[in-house]
Protein backbone atom coordinates (compact mmCIF):
# COMPACT_ATOMS: atom_id res chain seq x y z
CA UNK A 1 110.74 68.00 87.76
CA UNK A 2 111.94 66.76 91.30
CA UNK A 3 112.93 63.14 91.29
CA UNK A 4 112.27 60.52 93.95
CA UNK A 5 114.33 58.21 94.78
CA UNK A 6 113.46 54.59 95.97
CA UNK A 7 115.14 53.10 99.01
CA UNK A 8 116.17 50.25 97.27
CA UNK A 9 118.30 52.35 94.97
CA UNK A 10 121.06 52.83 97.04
CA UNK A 11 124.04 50.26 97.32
CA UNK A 12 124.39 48.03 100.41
CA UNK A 13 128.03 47.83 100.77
CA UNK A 14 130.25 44.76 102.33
CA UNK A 15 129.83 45.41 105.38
CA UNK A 16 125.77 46.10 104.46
CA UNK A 17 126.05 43.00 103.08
CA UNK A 18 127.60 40.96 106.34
CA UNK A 19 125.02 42.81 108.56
CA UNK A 20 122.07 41.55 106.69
CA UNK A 21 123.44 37.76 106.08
CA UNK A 22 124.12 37.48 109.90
CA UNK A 23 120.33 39.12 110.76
CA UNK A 24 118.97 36.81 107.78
CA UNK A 25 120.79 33.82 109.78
CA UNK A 26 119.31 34.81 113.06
CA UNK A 27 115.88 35.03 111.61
CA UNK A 28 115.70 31.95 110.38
CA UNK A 29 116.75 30.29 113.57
CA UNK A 30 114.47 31.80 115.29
CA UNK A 31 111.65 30.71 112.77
CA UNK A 32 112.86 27.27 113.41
CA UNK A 33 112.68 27.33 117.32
CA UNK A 34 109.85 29.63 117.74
CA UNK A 35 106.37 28.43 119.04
CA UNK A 36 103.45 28.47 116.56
CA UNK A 37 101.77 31.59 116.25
CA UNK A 38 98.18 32.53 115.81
CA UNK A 39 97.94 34.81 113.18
CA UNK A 40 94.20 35.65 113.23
CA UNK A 41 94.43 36.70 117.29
CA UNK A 42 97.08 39.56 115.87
CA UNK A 43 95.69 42.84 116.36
CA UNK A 44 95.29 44.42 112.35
CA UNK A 45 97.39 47.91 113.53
CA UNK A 46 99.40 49.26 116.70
CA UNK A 47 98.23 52.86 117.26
CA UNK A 48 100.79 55.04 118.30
CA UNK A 49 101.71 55.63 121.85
CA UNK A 50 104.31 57.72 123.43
CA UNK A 51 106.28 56.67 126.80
CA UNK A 52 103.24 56.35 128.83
CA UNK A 53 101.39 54.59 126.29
CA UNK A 54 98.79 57.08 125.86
CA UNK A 55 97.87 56.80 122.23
CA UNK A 56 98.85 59.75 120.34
CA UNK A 57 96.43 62.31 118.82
CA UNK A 58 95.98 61.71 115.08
CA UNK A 59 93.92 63.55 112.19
CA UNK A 60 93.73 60.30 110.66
CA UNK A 61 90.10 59.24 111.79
CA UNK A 62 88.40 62.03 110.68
CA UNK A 63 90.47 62.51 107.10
CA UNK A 64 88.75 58.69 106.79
CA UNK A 65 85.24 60.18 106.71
CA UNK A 66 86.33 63.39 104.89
CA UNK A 67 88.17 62.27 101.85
CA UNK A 68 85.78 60.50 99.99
CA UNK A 69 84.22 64.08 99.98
CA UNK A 70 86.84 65.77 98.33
CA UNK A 71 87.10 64.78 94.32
CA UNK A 72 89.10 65.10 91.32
CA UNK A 73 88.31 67.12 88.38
CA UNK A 74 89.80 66.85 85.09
CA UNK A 75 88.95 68.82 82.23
CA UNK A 76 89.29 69.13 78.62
CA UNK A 77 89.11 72.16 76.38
CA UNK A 78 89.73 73.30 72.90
CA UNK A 79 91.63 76.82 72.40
CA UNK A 80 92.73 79.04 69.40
CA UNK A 81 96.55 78.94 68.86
CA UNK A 82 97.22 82.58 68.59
CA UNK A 83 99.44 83.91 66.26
CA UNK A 84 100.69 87.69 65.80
CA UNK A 85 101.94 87.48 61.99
CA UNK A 86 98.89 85.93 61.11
CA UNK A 87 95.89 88.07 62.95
CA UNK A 88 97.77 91.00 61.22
CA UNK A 89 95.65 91.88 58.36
CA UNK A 90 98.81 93.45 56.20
CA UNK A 91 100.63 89.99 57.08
CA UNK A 92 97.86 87.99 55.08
CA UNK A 93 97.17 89.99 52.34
CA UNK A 94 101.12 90.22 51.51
CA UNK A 95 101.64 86.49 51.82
CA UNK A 96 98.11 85.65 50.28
CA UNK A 97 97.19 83.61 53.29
CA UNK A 98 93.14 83.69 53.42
CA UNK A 99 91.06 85.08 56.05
CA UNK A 100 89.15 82.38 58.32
CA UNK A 101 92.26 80.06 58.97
CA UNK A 102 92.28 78.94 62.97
CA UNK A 103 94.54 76.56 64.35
CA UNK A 104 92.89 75.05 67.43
CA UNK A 105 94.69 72.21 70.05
CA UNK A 106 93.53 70.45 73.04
CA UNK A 107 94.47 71.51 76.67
CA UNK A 108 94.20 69.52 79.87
CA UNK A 109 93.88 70.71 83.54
CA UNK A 110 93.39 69.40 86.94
CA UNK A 111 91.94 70.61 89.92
CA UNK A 112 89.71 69.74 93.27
CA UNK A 113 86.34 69.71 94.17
CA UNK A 114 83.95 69.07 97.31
CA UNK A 115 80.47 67.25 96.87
CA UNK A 116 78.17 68.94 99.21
CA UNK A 117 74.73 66.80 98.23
CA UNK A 118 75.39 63.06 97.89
CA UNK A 119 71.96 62.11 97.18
CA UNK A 120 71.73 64.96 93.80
CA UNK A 121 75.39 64.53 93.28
CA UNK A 122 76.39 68.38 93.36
CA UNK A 123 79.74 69.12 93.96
CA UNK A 124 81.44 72.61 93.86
CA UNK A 125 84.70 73.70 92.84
CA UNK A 126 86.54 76.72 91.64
CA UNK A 127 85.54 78.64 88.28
CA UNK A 128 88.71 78.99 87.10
CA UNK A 129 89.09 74.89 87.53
CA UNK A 130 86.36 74.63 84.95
CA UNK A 131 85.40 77.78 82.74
CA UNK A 132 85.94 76.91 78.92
CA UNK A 133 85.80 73.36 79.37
CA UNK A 134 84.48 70.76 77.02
CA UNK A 135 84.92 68.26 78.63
CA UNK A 136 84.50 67.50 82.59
CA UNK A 137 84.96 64.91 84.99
CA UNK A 138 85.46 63.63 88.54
CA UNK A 139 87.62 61.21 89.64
CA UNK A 140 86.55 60.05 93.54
CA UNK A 141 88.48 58.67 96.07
CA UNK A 142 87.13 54.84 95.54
CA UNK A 143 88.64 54.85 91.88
CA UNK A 144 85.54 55.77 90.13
CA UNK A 145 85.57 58.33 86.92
CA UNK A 146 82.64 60.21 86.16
CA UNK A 147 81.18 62.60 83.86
CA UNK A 148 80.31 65.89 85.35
CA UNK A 149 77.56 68.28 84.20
CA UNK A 150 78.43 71.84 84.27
CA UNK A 151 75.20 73.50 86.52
CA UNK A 152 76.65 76.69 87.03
CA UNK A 153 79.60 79.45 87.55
CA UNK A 154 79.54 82.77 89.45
CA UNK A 155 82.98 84.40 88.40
CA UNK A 156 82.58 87.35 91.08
CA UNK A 157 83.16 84.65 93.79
CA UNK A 158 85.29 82.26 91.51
CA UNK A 159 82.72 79.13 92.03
CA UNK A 160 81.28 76.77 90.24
CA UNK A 161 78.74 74.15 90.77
CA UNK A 162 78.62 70.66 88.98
CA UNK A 163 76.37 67.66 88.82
CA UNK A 164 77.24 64.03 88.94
CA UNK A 165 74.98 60.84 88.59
CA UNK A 166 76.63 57.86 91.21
CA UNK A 167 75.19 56.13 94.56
CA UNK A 168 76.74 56.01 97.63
CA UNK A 169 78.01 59.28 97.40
CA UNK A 170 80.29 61.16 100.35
CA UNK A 171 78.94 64.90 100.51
CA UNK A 172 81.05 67.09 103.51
CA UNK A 173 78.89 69.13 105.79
CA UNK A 174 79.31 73.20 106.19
CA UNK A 175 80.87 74.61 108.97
CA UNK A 176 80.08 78.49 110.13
CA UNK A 177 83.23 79.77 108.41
CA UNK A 178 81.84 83.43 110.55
CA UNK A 179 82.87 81.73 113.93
CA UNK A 180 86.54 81.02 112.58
CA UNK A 181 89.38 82.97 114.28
CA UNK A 182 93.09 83.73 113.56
CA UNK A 183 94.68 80.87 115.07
CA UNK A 184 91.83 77.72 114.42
CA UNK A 185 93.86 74.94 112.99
CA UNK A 186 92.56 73.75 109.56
CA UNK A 187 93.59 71.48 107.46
CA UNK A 188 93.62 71.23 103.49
CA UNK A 189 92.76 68.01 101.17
CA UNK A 190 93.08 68.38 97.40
CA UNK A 191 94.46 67.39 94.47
CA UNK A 192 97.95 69.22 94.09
CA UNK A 193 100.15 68.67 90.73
CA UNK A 194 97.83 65.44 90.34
CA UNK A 195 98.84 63.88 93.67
CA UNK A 196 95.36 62.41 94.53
CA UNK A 197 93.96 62.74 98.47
CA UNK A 198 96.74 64.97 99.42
CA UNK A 199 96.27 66.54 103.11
CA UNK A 200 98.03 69.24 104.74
CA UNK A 201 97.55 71.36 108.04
CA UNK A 202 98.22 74.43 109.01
CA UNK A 203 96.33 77.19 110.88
CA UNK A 204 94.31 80.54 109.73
CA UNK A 205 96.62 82.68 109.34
CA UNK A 206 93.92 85.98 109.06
CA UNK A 207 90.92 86.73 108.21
CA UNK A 208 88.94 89.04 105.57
CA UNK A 209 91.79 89.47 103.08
CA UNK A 210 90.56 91.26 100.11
CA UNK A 211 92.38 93.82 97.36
CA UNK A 212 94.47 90.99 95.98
CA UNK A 213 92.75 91.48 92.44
CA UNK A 214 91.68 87.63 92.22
CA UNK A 215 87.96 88.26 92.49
CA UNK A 216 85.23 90.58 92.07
CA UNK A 217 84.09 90.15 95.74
CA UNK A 218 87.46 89.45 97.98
CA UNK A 219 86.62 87.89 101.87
CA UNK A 220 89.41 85.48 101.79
CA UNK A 221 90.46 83.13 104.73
CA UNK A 222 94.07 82.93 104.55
CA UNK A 223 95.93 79.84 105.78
CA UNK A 224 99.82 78.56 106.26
CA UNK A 225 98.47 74.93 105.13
CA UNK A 226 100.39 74.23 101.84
CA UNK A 227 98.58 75.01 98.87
CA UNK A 228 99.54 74.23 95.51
CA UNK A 229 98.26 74.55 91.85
CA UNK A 230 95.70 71.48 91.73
CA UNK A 231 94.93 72.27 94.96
CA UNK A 232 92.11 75.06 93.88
CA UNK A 233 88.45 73.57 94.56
CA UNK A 234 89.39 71.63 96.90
CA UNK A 235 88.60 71.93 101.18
CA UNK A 236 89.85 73.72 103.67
CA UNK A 237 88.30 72.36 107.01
CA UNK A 238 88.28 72.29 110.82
CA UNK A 239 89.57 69.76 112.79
CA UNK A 240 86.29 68.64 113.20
CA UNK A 241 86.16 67.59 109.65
CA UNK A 242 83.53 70.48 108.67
CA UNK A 243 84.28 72.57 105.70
CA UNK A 244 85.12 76.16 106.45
CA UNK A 245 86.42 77.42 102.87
CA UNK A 246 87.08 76.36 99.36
CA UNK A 247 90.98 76.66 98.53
CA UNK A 248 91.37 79.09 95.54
CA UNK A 249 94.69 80.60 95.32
CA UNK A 250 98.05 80.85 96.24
CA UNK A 251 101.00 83.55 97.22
CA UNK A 252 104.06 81.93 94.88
CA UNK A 253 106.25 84.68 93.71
CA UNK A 254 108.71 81.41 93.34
CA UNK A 255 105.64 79.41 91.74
CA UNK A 256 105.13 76.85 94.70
CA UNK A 257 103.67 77.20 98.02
CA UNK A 258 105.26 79.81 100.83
CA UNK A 259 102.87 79.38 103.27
CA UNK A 260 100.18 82.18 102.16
CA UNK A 261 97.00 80.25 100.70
CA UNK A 262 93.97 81.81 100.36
CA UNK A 263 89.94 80.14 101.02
CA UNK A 264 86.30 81.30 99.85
CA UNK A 265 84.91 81.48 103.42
CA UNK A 266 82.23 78.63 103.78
CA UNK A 267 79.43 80.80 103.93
CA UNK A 268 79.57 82.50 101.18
CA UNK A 269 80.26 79.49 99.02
CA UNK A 270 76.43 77.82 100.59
CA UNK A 271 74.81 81.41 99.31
CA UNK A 272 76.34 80.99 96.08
CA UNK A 273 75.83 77.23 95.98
CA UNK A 274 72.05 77.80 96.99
CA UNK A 275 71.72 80.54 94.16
CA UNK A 276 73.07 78.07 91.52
CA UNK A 277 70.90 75.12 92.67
CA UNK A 278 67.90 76.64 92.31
CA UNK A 279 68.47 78.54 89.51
CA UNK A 280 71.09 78.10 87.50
CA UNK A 281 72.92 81.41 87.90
CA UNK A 282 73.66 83.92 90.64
CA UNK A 283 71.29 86.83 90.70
CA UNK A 284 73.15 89.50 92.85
CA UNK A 285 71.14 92.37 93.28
CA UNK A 286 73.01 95.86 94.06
CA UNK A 287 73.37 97.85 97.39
CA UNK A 288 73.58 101.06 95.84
CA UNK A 289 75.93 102.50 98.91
CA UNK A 290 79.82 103.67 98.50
CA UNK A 291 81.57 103.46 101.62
CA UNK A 292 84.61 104.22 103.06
CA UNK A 293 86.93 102.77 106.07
CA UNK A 294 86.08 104.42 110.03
CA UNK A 295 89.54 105.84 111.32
CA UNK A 296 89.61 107.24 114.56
CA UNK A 297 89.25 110.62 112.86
CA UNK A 298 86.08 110.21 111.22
CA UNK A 299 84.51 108.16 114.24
CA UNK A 300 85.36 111.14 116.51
CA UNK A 301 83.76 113.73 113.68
CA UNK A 302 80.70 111.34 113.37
CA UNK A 303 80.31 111.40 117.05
CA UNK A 304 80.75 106.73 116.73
CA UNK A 305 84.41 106.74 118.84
CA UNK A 306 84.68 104.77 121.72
CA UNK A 307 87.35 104.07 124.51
CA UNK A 308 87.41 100.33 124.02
CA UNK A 309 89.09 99.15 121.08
CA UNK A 310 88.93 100.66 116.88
CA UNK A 311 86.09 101.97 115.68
CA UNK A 312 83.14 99.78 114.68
CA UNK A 313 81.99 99.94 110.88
CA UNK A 314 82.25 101.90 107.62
CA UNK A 315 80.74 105.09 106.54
CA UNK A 316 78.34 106.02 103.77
CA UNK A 317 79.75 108.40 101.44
CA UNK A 318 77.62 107.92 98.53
CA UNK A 319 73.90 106.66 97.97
CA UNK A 320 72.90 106.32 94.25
CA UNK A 321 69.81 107.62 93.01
CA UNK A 322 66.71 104.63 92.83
CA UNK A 323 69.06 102.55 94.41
CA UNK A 324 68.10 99.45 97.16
CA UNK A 325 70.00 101.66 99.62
CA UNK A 326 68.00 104.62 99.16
CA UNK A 327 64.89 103.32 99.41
CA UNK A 328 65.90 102.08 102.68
CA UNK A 329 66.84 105.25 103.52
CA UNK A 330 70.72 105.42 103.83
CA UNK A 331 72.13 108.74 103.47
CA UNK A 332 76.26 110.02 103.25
CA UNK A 333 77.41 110.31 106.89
CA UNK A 334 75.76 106.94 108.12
CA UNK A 335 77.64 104.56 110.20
CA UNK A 336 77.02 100.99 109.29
CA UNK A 337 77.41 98.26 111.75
CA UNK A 338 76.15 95.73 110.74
CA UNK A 339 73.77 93.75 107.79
CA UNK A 340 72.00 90.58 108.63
CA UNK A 341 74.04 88.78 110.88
CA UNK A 342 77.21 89.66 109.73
CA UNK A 343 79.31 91.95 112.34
CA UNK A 344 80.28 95.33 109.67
CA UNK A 345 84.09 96.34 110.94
CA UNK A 346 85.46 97.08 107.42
CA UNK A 347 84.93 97.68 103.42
CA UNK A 348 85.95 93.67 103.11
CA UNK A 349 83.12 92.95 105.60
CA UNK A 350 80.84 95.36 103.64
CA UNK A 351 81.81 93.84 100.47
CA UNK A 352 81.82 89.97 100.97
CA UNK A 353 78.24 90.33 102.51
CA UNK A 354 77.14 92.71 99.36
CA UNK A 355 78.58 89.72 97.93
CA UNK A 356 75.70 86.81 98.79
CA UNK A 357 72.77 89.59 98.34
CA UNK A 358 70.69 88.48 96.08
CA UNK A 359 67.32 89.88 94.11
CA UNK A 360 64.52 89.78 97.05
CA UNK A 361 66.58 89.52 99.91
CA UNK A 362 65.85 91.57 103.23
CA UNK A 363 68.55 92.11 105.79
CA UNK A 364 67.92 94.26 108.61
CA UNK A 365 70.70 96.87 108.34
CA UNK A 366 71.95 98.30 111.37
CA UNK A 367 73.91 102.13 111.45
CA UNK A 368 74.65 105.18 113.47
CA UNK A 369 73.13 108.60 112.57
CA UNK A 370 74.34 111.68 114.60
CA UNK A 371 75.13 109.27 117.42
CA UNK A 372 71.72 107.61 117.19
CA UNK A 373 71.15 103.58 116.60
CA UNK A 374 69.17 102.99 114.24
CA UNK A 375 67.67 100.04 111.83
CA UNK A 376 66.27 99.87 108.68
CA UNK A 377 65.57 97.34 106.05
CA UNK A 378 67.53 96.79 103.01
CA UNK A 379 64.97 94.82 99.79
CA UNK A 380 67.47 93.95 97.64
CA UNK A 381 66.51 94.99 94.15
CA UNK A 382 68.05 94.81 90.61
CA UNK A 383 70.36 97.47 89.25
CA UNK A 384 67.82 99.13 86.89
CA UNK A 385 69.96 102.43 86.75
CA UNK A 386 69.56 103.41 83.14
CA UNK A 387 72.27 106.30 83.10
CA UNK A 388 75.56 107.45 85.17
CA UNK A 389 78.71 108.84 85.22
CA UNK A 390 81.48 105.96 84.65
CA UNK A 391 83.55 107.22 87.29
CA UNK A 392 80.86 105.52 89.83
CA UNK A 393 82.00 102.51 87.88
CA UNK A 394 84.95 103.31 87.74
CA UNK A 395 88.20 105.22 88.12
CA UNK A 396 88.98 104.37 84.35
CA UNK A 397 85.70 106.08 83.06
CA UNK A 398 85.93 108.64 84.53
CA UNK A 399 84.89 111.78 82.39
CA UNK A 400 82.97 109.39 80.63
CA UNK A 401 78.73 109.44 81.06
CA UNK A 402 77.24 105.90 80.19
CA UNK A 403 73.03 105.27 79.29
CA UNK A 404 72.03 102.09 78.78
CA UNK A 405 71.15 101.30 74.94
CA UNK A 406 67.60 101.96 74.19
CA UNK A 407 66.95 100.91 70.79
CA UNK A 408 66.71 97.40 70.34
CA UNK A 409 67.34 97.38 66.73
CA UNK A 410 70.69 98.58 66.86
CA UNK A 411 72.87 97.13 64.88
CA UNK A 412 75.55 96.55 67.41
CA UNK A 413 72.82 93.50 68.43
CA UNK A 414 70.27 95.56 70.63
CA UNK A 415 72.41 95.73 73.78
CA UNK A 416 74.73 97.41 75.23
CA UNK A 417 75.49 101.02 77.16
CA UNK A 418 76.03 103.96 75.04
CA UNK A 419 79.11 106.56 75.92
CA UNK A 420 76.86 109.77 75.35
CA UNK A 421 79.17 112.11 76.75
CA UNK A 422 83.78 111.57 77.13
CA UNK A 423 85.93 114.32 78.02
CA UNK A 424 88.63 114.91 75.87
CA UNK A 425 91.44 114.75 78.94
CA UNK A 426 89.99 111.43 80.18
CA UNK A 427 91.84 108.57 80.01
CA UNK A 428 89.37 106.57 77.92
CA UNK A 429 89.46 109.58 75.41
CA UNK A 430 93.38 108.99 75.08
CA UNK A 431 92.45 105.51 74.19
CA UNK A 432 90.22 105.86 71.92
CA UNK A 433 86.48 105.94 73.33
CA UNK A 434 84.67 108.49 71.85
CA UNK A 435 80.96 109.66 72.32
CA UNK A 436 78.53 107.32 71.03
CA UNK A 437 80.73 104.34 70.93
CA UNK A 438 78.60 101.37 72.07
CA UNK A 439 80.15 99.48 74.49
CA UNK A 440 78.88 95.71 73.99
CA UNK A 441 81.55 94.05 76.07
CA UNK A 442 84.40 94.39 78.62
CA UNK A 443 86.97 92.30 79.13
CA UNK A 444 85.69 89.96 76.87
CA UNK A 445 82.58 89.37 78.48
CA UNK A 446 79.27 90.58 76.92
CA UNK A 447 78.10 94.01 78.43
CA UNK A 448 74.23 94.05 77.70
CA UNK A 449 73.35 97.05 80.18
CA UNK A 450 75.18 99.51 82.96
CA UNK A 451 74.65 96.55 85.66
CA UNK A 452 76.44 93.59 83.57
CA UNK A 453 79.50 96.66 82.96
CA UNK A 454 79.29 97.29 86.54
CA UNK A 455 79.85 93.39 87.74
CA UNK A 456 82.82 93.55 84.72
CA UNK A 457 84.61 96.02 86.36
CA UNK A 458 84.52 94.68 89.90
CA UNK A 459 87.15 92.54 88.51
CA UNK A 460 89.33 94.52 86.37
CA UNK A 461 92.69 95.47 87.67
CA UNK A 462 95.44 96.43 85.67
CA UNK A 463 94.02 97.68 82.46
CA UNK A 464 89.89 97.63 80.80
CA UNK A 465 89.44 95.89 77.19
CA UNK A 466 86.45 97.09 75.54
CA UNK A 467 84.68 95.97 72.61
CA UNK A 468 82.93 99.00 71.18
CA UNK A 469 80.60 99.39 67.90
CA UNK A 470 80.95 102.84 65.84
CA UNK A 471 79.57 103.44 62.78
CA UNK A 472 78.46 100.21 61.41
CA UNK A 473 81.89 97.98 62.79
CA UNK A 474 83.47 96.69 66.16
CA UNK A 475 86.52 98.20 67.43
CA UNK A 476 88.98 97.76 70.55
CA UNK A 477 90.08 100.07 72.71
CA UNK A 478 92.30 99.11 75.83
CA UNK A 479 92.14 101.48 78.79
CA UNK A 480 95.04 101.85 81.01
């Protein structure tokens, strides 16, 4: 824990002492013979000036209408004390120690948050800041504590929305986080190891970072403005005191801040706001199109290379069957450019856009085919895909051939996707998965059909936990 020390901790000294009689002296005598002086007509504060007493620029009037935007959020949450000896079912049975027996304790945890409706009172914040909470609430910048009601989470995009009941209310306003460039200066107000209203600037560092394995859907704005833990939730905004991002997460290999922070773009976090408002949850439809990076290579073989600059877009190398992309009429080869308004240049730009699609959306979905522009529109639809390989899923499954669970008075609890088919060289073979095997969660999230696995997976990184029912009782099996 760093310590701070006061100025007035430090001895004075003799001579200290002499200097500060002798101006203590001179003060007074200059109280005495000094002309009466009319406080009221003294200006309240000096602003800065340099040499030419031009005042100097300052963030400091627009941080005055911004921070009573950006909140504190406390939570409170119960968890299971976990114990190896005792979850081992040998362990109880020798020592007689009964089955049911939980120890539970109370955790705390602090983040940020940004109300973006003052008259409803919704604020959003991270979903990490508040998933498993009991208990939640929001501390604002005029001293107030309230009680926050949970509204909402969408764990693909780490948000969360929240709802509280107070007047006079600051709510920030949304800045077009697609107009930002590398460069912009931005600056960061949060909530960092519980130091309330703390502000820091940078600049954006880059733009689109994804494959960091923090999210299912990866667009991040990264930023040199320190960020630190407390910090997530909180805004990241222009110098125009607009919001451009929602700070999430950090690059600490030495636990603090190195100058790598990472920010939901602003956009994305009004789709997935909007979504949440109205009803409650996020209902992202699917795209049903792999695609792959444009090098210079396969621009030149798709006939899309041009003498100005990199290629343009990503290529289609897979279109599922019944899929929203099919219907549109996508096929492998395609060069896509862009998809509403969003500019396509890369899989990130692909992905953070598949990313606020939502069931009964249209975008107008612009691509190359044999050198010809075309456009077509994509109707966002659910995933009603009732059977696939797992390898579409992904890598780990591969070998493995998944149908949705058809009888609803399975035993396993009516839901889930059935393994009908697992090679025996696969690596889910080696770990356990075996035809039949219900699958009725992943990574301990409930898995009702092939769509719910799918939105699992987009987040899985190092290794897959699966809950699995076989003949009559659950099992685990941990895929690697």
């Amino acid at each position: 824990m760093p310590t701070i020390n006061s100025p007035m901790s430090y001895p004075i000294g003799l001579l200290g002492r002499r200097r500060v009689l002798s101006g203590l002296l001179l003060l007074v005598s200059l109280l005495v013979t000094a002309a009466p002086v009319n406080v009221a007509a003294l200006p309240l504060a000096v602003p800065a000036e340099d040499s030419t007493t031009q005042p100097l620029p300052s963030l400091a009037g627009m941080l005055a209408r911004v921070n009573p935007a950006v909140v504190n959020i406390a939570t409170r949450s119960t968890v299971q004390e976990r114990n190896r000896l005792l979850e081992d079912p040998f362990f109880r049975r020798f020592f007689n120690i009964p089955e049911g027996r939980r120890r539970y304790r109370r955790t705390q945890s602090a983040g940020s948050g940004v109300v973006i409706d003052a008259e409803l009172g919704y604020i959003v914040t991270n979903n990490h800041v508040v998933q498993g909470a009991d208990e939640i609430s929001v501390g604002l910048a005029d001293g107030r504590n309230l009680k926050a009601e949970l509204l909402g989470l969408d764990p693909q995009v780490d948000l969360a929305l929240l709802r509280v009941e107070a007047d006079e209310l600051v709510a920030i306003t949304y800045a077009d986080s697609g107009a930002l460039r590398v460069g912009d200066f931005v600056v960061a107000i949060g909530n960092p190891f519980g130091l309330n209203q703390t502000v820091t600037s940078g600049i954006v560092s880059a733009l689109g970072r994804s494959g960091l394995g923090i999210e299912g859907f990866e667009d991040f704005i990264q930023t040199d403005a320190p960020i630190n833990p407390g910090n997530s939730g909180g805004a990241l905004v222009d110098l125009s005191g607009k919001l451009v991002g929602i700070n999430t997460a950090i690059f600490a290999p030495s636990g603090g801040n190195i100058g790598i922070g990472f920010a939901i773009p602003s956009n994305m976090v009004r789709a997935v706001a909007e979504q949440l408002i109205a009803k409650g949850e996020v209902n992202r439809g699917f795209v049903g199109a792999v695609v792959q990076p444009l090098n210079r290579e396969l621009a030149e073989a798709f006939g899309v290379l041009t003498d100005i600059g990199a290629p343009r877009g990503v290529v289609v190398v897979d279109v599922e069957a019944g899929s929203s992309a099919e219907k549109a009429g996508l096929l492998p080869g395609d060069v896509i450019t862009s998809m509403g308004q969003k500019s396509i240049s890369t899989v990130a730009d692909f992905s953070s856009q598949a990313a606020i699609m939502f069931i009964g959306d249209e975008f107008d979905v612009s691509y190359i085919r044999r050198g010809e522009r075309r456009t077509t529109v994509l109707r966002i639809e659910a995933d009603a895909q009732e059977a696939l390989a797992g390898q579409r899923l992904s890598p780990w499954l591969r070998g493995v051939q998944l149908q949705n669970l058809r009888n609803p008075d399975d035993a396993s609890g009516g839901a889930g996707v059935v393994a009908t088919e697992v090679s025996s060289g696969s690596l889910a073979y080696r770990a356990g998965l075996r035809p039949g095997d219900v699958i009725v969660a992943a990574d301990r999230r409930s898995v009702a059909n092939i769509a719910a696995l799918r939105d699992v997976l987009r987040q899985s990184q190092r290794q897959l936990l699966l809950r699995i029912f076989r003949n009559g009782r659950f099992y685990y099996v941990v895929i690697r």
